[in-house]
N, C-alpha and C. Protein backbone atom coordinates (compact mmCIF):
# COMPACT_ATOMS: atom_id res chain seq x y z
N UNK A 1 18.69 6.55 -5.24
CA UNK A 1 17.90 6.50 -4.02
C UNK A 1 16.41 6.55 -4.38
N UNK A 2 15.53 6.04 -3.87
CA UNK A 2 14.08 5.54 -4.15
C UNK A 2 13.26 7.23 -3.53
N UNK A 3 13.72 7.93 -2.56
CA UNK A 3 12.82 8.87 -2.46
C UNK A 3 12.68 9.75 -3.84
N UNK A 4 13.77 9.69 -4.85
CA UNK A 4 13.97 10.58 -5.95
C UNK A 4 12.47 10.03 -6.43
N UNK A 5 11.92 9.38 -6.96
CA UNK A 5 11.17 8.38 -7.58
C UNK A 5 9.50 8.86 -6.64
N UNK A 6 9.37 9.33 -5.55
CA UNK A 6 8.29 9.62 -4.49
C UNK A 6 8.07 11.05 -4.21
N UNK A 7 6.75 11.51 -5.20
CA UNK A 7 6.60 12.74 -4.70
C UNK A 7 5.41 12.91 -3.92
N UNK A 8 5.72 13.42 -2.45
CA UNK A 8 4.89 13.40 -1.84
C UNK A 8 4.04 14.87 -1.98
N UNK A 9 3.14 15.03 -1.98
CA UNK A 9 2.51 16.45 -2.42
C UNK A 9 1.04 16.52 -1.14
N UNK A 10 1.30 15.71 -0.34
CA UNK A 10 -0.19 15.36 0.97
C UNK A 10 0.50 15.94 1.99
N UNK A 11 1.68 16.64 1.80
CA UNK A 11 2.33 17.61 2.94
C UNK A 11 1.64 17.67 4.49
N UNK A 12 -0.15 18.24 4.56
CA UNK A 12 -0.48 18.00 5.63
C UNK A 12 -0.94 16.65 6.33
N UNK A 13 -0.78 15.92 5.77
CA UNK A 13 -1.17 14.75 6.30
C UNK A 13 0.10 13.66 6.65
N UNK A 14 0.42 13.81 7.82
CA UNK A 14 1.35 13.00 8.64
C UNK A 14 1.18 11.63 8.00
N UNK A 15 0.37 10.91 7.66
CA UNK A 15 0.44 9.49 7.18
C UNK A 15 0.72 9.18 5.92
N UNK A 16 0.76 10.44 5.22
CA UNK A 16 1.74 10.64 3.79
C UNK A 16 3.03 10.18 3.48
N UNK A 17 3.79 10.80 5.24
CA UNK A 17 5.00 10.67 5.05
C UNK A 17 5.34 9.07 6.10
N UNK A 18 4.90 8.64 6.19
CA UNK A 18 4.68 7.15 6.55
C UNK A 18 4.96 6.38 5.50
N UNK A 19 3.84 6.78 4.49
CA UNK A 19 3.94 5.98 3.61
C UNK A 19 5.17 5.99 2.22
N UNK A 20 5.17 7.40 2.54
CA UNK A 20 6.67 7.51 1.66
C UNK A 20 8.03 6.78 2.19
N UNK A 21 8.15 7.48 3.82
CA UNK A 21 9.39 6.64 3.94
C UNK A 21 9.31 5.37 4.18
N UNK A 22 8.25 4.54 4.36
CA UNK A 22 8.58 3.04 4.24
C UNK A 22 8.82 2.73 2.96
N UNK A 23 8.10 3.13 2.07
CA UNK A 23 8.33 2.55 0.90
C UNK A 23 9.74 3.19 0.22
N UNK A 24 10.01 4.37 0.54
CA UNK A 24 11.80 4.62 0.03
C UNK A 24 12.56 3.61 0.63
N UNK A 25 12.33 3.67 2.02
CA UNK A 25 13.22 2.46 2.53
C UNK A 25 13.01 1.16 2.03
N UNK A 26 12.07 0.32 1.78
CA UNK A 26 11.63 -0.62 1.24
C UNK A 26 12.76 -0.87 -0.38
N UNK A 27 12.21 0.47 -1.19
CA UNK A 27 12.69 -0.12 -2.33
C UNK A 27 14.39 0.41 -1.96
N UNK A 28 14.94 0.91 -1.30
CA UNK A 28 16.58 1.40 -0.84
C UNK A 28 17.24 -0.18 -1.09
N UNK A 29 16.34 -1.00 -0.17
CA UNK A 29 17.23 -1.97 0.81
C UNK A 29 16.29 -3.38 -0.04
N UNK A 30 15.98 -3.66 -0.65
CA UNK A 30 15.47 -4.62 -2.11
C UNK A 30 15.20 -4.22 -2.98
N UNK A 31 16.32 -4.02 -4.12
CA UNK A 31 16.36 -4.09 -4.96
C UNK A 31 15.46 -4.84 -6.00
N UNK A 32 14.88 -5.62 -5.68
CA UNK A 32 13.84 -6.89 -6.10
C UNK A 32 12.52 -5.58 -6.76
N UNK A 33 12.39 -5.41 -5.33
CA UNK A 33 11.13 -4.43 -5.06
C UNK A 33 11.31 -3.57 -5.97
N UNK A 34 11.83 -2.95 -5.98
CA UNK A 34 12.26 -1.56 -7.31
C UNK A 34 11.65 -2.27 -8.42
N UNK A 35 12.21 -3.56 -9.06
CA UNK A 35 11.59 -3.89 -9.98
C UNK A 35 10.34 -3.90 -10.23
N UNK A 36 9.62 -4.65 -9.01
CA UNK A 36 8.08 -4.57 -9.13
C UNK A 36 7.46 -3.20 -8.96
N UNK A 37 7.99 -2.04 -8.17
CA UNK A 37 7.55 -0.82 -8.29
C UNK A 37 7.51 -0.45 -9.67
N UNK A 38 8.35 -0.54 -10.32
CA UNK A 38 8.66 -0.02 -11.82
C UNK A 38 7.53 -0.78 -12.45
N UNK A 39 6.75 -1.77 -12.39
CA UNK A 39 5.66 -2.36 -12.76
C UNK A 39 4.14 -1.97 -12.86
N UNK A 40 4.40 -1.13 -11.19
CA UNK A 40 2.71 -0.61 -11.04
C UNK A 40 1.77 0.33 -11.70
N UNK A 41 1.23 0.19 -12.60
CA UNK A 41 0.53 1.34 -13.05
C UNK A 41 -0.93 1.66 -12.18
N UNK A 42 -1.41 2.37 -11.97
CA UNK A 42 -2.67 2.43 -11.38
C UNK A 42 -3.14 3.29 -9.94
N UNK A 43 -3.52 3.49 -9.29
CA UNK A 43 -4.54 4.39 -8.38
C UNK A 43 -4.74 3.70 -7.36
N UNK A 44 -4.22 3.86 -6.37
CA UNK A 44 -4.70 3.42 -4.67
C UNK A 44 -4.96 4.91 -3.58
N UNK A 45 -6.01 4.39 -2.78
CA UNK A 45 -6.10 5.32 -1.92
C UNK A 45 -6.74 4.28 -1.02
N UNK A 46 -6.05 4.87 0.11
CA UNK A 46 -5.76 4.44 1.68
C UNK A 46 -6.52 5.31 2.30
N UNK A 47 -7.47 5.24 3.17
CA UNK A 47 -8.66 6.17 3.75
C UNK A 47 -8.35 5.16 5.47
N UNK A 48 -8.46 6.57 6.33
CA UNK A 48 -8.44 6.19 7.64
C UNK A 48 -9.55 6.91 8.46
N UNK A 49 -10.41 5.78 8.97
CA UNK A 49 -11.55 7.26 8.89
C UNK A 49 -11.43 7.47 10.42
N UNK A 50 -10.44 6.69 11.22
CA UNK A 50 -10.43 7.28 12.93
C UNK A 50 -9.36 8.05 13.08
N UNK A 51 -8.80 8.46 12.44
CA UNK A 51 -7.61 9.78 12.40
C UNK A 51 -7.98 10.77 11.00
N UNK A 52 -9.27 10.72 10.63
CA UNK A 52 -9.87 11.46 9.32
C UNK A 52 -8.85 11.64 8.76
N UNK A 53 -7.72 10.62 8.05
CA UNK A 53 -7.21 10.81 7.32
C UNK A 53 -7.06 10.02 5.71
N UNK A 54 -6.61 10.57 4.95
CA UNK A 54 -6.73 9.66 3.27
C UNK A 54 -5.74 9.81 2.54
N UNK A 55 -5.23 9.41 1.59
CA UNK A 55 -4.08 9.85 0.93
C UNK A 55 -4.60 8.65 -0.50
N UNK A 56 -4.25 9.54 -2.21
CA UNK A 56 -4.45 8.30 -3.10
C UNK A 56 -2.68 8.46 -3.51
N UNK A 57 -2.51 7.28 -3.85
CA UNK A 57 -0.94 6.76 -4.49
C UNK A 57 -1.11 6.75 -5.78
N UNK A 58 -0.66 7.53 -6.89
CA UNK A 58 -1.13 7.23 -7.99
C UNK A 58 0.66 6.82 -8.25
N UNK A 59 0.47 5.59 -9.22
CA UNK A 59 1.78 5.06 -9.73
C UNK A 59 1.69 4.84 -10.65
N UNK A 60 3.26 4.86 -11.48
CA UNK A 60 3.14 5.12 -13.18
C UNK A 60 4.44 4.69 -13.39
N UNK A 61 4.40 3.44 -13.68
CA UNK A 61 5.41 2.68 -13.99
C UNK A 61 7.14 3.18 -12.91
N UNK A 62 7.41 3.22 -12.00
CA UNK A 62 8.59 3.55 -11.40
C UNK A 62 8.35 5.16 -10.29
N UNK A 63 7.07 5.39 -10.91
CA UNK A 63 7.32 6.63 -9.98
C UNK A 63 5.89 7.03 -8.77
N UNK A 64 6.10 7.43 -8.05
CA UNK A 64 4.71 7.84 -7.76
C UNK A 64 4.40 8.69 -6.66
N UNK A 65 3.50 9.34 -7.07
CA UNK A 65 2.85 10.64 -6.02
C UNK A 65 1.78 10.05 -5.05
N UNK A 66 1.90 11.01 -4.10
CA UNK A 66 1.29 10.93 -3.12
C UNK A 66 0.01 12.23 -3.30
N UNK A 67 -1.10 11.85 -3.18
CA UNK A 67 -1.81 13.53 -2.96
C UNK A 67 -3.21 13.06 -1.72
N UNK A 68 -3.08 14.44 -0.61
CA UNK A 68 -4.28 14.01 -0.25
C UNK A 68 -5.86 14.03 -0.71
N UNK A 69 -6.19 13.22 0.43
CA UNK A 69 -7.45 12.66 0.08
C UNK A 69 -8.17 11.74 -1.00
N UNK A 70 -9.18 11.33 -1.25
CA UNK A 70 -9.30 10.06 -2.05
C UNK A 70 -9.80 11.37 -3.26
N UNK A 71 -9.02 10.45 -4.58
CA UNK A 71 -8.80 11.85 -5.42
C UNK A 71 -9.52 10.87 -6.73
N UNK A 72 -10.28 11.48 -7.75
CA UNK A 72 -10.93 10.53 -8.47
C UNK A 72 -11.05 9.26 -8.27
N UNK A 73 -11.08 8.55 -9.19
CA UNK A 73 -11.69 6.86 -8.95
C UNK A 73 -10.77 6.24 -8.88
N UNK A 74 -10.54 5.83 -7.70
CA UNK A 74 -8.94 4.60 -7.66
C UNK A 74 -9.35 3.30 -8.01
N UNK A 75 -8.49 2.78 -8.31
CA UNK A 75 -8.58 1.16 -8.76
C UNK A 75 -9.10 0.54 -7.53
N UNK A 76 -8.18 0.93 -6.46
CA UNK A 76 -8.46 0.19 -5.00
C UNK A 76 -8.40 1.56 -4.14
N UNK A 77 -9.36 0.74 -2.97
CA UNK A 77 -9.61 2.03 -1.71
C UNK A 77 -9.60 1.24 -0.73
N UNK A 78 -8.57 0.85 -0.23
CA UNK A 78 -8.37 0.54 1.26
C UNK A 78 -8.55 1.61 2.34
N UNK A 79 -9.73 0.53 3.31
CA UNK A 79 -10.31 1.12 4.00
C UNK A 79 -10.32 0.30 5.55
N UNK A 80 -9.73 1.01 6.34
CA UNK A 80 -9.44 0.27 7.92
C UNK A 80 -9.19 1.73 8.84
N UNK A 81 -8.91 1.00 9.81
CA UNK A 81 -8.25 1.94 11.41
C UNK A 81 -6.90 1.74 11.20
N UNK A 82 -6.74 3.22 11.62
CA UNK A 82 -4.86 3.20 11.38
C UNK A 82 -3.75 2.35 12.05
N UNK A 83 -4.50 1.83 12.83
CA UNK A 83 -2.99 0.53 13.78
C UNK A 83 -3.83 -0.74 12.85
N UNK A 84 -4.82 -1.02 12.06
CA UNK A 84 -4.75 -2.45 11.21
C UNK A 84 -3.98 -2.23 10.02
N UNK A 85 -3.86 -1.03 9.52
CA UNK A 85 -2.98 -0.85 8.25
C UNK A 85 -1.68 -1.16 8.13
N UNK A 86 -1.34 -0.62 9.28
CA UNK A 86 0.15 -1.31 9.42
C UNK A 86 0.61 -2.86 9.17
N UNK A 87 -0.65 -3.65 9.82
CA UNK A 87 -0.69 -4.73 9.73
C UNK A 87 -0.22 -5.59 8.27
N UNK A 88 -0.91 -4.61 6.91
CA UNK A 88 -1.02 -5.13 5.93
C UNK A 88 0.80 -4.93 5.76
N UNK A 89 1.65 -4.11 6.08
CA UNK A 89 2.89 -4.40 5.81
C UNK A 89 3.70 -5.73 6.19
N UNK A 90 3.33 -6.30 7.36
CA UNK A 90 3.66 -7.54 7.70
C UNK A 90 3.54 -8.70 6.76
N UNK A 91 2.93 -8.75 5.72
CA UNK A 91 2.50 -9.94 5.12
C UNK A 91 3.66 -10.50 4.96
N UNK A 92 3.97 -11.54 4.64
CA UNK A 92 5.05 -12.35 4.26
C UNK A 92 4.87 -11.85 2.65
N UNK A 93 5.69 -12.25 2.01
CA UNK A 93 6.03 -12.14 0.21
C UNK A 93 6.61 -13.94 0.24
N UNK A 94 6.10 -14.88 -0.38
CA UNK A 94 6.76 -15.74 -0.65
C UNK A 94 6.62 -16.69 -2.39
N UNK A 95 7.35 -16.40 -3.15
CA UNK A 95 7.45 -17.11 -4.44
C UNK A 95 6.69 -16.17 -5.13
N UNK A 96 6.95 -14.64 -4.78
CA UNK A 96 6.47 -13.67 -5.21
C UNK A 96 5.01 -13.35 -5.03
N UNK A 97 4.40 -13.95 -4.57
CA UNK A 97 2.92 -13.73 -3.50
C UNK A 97 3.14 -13.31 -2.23
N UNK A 98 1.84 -12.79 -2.28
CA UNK A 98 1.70 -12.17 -0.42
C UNK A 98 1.38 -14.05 -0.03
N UNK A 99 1.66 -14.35 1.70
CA UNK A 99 2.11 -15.28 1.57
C UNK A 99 0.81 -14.98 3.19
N UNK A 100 -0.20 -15.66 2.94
CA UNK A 100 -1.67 -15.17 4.50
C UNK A 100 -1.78 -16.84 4.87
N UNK A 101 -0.73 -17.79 5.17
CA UNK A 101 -0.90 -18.89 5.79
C UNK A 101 -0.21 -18.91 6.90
N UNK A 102 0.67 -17.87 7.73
CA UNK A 102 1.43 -17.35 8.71
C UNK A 102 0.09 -16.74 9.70
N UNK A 103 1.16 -15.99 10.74
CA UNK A 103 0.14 -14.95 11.78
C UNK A 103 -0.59 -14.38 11.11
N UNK A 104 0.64 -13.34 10.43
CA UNK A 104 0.09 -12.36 10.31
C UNK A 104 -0.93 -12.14 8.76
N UNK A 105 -0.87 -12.73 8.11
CA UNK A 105 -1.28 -13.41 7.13
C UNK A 105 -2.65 -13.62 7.25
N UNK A 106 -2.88 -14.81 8.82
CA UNK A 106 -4.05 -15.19 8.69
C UNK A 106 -4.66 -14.08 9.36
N UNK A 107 -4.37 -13.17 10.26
CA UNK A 107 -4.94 -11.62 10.96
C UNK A 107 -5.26 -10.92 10.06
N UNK A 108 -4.47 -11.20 8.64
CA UNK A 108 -5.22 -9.92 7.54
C UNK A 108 -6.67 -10.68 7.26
N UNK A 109 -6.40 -11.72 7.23
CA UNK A 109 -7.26 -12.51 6.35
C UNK A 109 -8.77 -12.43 7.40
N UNK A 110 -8.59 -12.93 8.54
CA UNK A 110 -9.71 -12.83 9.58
C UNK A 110 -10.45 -10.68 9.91
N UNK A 111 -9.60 -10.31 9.75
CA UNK A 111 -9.69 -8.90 9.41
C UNK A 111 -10.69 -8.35 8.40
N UNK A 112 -10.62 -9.12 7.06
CA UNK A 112 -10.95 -8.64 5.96
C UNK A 112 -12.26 -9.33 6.09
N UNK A 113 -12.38 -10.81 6.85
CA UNK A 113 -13.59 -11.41 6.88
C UNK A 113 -14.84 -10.86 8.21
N UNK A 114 -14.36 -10.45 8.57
CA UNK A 114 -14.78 -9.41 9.98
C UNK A 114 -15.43 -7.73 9.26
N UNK A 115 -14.38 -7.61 7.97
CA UNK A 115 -15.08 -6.53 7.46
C UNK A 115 -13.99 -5.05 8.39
N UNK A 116 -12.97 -5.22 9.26
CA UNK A 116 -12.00 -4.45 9.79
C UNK A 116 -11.35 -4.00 8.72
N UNK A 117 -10.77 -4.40 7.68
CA UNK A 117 -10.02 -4.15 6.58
C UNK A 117 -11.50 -4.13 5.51
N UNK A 118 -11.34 -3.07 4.60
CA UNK A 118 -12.06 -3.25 3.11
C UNK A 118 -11.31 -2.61 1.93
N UNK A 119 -11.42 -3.43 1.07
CA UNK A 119 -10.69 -3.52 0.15
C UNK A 119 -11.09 -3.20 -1.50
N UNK A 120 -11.93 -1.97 -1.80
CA UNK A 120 -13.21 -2.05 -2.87
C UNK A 120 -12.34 -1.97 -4.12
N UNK A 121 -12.21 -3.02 -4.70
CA UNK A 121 -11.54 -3.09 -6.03
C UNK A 121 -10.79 -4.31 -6.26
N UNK A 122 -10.48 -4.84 -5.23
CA UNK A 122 -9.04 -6.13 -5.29
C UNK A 122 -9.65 -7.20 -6.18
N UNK A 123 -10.62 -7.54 -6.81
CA UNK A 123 -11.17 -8.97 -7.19
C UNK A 123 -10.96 -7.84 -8.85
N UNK A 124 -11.27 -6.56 -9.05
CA UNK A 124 -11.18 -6.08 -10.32
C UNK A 124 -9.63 -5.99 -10.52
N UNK A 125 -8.98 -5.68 -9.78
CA UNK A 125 -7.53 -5.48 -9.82
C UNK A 125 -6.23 -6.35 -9.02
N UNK A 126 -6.55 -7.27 -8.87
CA UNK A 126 -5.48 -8.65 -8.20
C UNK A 126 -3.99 -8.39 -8.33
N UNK A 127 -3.86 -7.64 -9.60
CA UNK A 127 -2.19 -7.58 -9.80
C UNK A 127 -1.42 -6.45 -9.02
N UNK A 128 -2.26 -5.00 -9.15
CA UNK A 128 -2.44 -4.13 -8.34
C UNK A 128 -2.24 -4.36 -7.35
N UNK A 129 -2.93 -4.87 -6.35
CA UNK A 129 -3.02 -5.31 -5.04
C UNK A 129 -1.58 -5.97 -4.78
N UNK A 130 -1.26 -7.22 -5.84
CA UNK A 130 -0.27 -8.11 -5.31
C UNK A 130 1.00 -7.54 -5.45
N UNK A 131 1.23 -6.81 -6.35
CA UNK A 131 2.25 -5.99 -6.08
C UNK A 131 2.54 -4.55 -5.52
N UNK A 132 1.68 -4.04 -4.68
CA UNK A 132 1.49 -3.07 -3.97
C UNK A 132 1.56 -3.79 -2.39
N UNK A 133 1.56 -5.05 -2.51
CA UNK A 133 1.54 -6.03 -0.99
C UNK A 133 3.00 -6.02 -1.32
N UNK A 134 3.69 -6.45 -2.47
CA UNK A 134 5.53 -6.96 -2.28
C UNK A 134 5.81 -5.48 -2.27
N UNK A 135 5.46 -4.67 -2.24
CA UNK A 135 6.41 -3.22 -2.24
C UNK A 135 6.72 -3.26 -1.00
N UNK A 136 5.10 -3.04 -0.14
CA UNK A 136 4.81 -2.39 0.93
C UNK A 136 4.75 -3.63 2.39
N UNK A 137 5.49 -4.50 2.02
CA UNK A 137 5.74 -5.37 2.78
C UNK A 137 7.46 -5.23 3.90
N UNK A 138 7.03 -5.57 4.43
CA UNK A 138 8.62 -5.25 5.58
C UNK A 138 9.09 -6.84 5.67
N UNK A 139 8.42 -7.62 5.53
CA UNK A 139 8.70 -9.14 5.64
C UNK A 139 9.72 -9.11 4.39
């Protein structure tokens, strides 16, 4: 079971456990995904600044913690309002890319160009990103 693999340690922060159980469920029910989880090495933190909330993901090949708040230097710091974040789960995954020529796709994309979504690291870290999109994708 994929929660074995997720330690959440952001206890007070309700959007911790958001992010845990999608992604247990995620890697439960694709198997695919597991693989690419087992891939990620590196530092994300997710900052919400209209529910003052943050959480960084640090991942290490198959496993990964949750801790709050933005905790040393992450690779990436996604930065939005908590009903656009969700959004980023929608992406399509297609031929193993996030797949932004759909709706919802092009909403991230008009999002990010609007400056609603920010993303400080993705052009240093692309692989990061792209497989932290097939984890955390529901498509």
């Amino acid at each position: 079971m994929a929660g074995e693999f997720i330690e959440n340690q952001a206890d007070e922060v309700p959007f911790s456990y958001v992010i845990a159980e999608l992604l247990a469920s995620n890697l439960d029910q694709n198997p695919h995904k597991m693989r690419t989880f087992q891939k990620i090495y590196g530092v994300v933190a997710i900052d919400l600044p209209d529910i003052e909330a943050a959480v960084t993901l640090i991942f290490s090949g198959g496993k990964l913690k949750i801790l709050k708040g933005i905790v040393g230097k992450p690779d990436l710091i996604i930065r939005t309002e908590s009903d656009k974040v969700i959004g980023l789960n929608s992406i399509s995954v297609k031929f193993g890319l996030p797949y932004y020529f759909d709706e919802a796709g092009l909403t991230v994309l008009k999002q990010l160009a609007r400056g609603e979504i920010k993303i400080e690291g993705m052009l240093a870290h692309p692989i990061i990103l792209t497989r932290l999109t097939k984890i955390m994708s529901v498509m």
